[in-house]
C-alpha atoms as a PDB file:
ATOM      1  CA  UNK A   1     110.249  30.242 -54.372  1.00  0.00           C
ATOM      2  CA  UNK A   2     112.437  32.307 -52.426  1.00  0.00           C
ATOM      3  CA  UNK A   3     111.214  35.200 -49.984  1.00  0.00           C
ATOM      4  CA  UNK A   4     113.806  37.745 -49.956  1.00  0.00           C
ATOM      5  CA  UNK A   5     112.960  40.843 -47.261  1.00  0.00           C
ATOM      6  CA  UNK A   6     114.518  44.338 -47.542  1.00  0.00           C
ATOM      7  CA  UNK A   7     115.258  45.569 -43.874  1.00  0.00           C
ATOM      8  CA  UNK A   8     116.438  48.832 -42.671  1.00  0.00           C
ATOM      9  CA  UNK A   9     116.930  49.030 -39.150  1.00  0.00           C
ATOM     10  CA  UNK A  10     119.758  50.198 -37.230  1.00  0.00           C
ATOM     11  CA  UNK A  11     121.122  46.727 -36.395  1.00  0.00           C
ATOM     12  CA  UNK A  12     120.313  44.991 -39.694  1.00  0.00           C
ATOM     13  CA  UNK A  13     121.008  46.598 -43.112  1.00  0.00           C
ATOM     14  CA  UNK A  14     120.350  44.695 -46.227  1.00  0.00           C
ATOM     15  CA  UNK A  15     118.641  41.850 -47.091  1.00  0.00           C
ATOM     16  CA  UNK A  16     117.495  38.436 -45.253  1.00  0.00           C
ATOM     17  CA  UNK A  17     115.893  35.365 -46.621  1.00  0.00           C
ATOM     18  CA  UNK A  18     114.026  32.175 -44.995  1.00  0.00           C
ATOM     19  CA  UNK A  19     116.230  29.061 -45.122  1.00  0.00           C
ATOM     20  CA  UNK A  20     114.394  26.138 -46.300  1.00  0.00           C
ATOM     21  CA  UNK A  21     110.731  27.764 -45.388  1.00  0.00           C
ATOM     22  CA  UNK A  22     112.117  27.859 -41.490  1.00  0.00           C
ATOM     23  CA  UNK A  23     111.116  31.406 -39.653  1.00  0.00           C
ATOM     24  CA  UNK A  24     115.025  31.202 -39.451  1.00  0.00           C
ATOM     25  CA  UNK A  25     116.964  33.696 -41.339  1.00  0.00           C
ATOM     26  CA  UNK A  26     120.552  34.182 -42.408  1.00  0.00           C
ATOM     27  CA  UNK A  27     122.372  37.356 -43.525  1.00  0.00           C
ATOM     28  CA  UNK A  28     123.093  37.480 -46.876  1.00  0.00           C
ATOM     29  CA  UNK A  29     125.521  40.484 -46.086  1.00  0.00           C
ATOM     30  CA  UNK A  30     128.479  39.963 -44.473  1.00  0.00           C
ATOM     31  CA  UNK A  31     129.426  41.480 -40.801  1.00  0.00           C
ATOM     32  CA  UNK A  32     131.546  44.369 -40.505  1.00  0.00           C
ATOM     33  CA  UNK A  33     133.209  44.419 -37.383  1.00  0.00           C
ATOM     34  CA  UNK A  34     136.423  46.128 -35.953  1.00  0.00           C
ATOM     35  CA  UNK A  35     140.218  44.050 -34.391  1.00  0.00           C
ATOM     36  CA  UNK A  36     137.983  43.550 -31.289  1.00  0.00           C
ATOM     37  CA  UNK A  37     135.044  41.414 -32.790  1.00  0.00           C
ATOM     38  CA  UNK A  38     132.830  44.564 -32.333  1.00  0.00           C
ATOM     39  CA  UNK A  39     129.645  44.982 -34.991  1.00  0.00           C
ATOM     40  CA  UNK A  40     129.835  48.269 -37.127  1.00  0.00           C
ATOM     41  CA  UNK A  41     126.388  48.918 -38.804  1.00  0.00           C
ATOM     42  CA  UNK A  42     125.007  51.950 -41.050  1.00  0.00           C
ATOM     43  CA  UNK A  43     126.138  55.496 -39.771  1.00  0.00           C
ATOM     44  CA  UNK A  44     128.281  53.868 -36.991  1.00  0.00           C
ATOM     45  CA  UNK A  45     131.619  55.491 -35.895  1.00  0.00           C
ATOM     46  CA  UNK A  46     134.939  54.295 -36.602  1.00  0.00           C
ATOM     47  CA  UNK A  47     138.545  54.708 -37.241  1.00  0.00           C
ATOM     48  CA  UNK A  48     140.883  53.369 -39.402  1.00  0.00           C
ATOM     49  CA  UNK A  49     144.727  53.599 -39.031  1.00  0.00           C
ATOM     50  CA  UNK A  50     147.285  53.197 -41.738  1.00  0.00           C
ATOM     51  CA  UNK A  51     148.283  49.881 -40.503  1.00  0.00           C
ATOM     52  CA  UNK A  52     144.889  48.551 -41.499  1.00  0.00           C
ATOM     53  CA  UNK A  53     143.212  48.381 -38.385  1.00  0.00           C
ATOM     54  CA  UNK A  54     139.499  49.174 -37.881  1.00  0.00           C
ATOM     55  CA  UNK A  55     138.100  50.588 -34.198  1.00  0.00           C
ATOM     56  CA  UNK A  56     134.751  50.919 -33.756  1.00  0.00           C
ATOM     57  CA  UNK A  57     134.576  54.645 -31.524  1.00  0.00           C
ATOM     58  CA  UNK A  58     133.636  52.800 -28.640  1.00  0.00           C
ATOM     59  CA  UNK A  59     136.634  50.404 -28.699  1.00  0.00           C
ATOM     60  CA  UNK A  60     139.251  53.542 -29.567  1.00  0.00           C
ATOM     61  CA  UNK A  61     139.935  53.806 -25.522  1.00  0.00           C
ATOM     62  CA  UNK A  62     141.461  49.894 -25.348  1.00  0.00           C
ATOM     63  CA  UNK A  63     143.038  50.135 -28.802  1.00  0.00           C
ATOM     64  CA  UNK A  64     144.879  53.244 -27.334  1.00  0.00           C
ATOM     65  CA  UNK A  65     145.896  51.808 -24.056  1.00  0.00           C
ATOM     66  CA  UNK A  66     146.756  48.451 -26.289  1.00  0.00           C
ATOM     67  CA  UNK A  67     148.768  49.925 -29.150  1.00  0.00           C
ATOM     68  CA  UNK A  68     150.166  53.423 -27.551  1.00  0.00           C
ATOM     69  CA  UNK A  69     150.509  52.709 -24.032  1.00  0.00           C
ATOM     70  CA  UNK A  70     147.704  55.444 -23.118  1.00  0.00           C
ATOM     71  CA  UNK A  71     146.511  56.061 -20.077  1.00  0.00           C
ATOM     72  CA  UNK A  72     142.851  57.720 -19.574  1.00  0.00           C
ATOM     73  CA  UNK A  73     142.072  59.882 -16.697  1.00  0.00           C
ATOM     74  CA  UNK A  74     139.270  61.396 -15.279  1.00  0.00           C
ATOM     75  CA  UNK A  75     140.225  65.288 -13.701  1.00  0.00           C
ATOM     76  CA  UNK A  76     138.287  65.435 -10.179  1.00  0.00           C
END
């Protein structure tokens, strides 16, 4: 028999089972993530552009510098 688990939690959304009785588990959803390998979870921030591409927020900075040659400053 199969032991399934909901889970809500910020980092893990949906459901994980035991593989093979193991305290090992394995996510039966699959990741979400942005170009730059970054995680997005549940009521996470990010962008997408109309050539496809999905930024999490805190990766917007080096997608701007990458794509539009932007420069960010800090005024002092």
């Amino acid at each position: 028999m199969r032991q399934l688990i909901e889970v809500e939690n910020p980092m893990v959304l949906g459901r994980i089972e035991a593989v093979n009785n193991v305290p090992t588990f394995r996510y039966i959803e699959t990741d979400f993530r942005d170009i730059y390998g970054s995680l997005i979870v549940f009521n996470d921030d990010y962008m997408e552009f109309s050539n496809g591409d999905i930024v999490h927020l805190d990766n917007i900075h080096t997608y701007l510098e990458d794509y539009y040659n932007a420069k960010f400053c800090t005024k002092k």
